[in-house]
Protein backbone atom coordinates (compact mmCIF):
# COMPACT_ATOMS: atom_id res chain seq x y z
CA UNK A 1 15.12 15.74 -9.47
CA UNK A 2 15.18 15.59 -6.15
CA UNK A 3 12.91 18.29 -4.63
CA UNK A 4 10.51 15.87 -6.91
CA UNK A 5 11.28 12.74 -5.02
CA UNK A 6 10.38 15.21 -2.05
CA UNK A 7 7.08 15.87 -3.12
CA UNK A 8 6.53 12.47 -3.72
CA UNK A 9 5.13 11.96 -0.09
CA UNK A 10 2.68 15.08 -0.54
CA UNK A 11 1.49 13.09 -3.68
CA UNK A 12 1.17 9.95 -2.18
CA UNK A 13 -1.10 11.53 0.99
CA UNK A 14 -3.21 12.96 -1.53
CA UNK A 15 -3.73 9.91 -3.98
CA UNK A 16 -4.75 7.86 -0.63
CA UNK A 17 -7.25 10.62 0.17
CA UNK A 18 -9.35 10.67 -3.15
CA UNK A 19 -8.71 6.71 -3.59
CA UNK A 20 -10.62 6.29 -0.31
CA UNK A 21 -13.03 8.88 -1.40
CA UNK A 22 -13.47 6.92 -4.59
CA UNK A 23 -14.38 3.76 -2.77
CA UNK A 24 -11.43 2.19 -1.37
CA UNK A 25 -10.96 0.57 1.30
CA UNK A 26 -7.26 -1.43 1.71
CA UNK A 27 -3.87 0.15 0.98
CA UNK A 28 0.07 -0.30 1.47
CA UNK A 29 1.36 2.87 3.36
CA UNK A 30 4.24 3.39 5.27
CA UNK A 31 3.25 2.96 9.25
CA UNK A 32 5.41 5.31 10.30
CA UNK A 33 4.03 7.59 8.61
CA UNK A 34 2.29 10.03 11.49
CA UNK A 35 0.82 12.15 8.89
CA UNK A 36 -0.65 9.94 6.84
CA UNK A 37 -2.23 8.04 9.51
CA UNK A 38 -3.75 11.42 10.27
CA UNK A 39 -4.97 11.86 6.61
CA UNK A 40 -6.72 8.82 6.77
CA UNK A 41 -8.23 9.38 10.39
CA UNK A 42 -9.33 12.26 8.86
CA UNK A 43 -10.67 11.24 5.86
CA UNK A 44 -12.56 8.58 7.47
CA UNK A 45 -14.43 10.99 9.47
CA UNK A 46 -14.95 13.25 6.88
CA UNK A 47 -16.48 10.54 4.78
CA UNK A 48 -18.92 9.17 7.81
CA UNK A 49 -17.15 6.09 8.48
CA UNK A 50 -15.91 7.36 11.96
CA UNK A 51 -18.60 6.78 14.22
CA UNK A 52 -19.61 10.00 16.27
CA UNK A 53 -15.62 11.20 15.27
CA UNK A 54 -14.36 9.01 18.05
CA UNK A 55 -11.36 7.73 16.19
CA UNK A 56 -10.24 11.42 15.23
CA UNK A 57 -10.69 12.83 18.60
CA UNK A 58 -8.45 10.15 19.82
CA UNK A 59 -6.16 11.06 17.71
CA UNK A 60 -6.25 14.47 18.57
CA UNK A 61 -6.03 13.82 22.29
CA UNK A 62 -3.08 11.50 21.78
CA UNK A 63 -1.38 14.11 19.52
CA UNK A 64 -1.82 12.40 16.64
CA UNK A 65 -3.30 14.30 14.50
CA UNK A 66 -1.66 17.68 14.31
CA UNK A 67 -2.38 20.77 11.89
């Protein structure tokens, strides 16, 4: 039960990352959530919406986005 409830963050980073593939554009995530906030810096540029991948290479200069 609870290695489930566990998981439930891995789900939740990858039901973000094919919603905003599908179109979306708005959702409710924890902020302090580092790597989510990566995910979707990530996703962003991977979908074109990050303009010359200035928004992910400031996130990897600030640390933020970490492998």
């Amino acid at each position: 039960m609870f290695q489930v409830l566990e998981e439930r963050i891995n789900i939740n980073r990858t039901f973000v990352t094919l919603m905003m593939t599908a179109g979306m554009d708005l959702a409710i995530i924890d902020p302090l959530d580092e790597k989510i906030a990566a995910t979707i810096k990530t996703v962003d540029m991977l979908n074109g919406k990050d303009n010359f991948c200035m928004t992910a290479l400031k996130g990897v200069r600030a640390i933020a986005i970490r492998s």
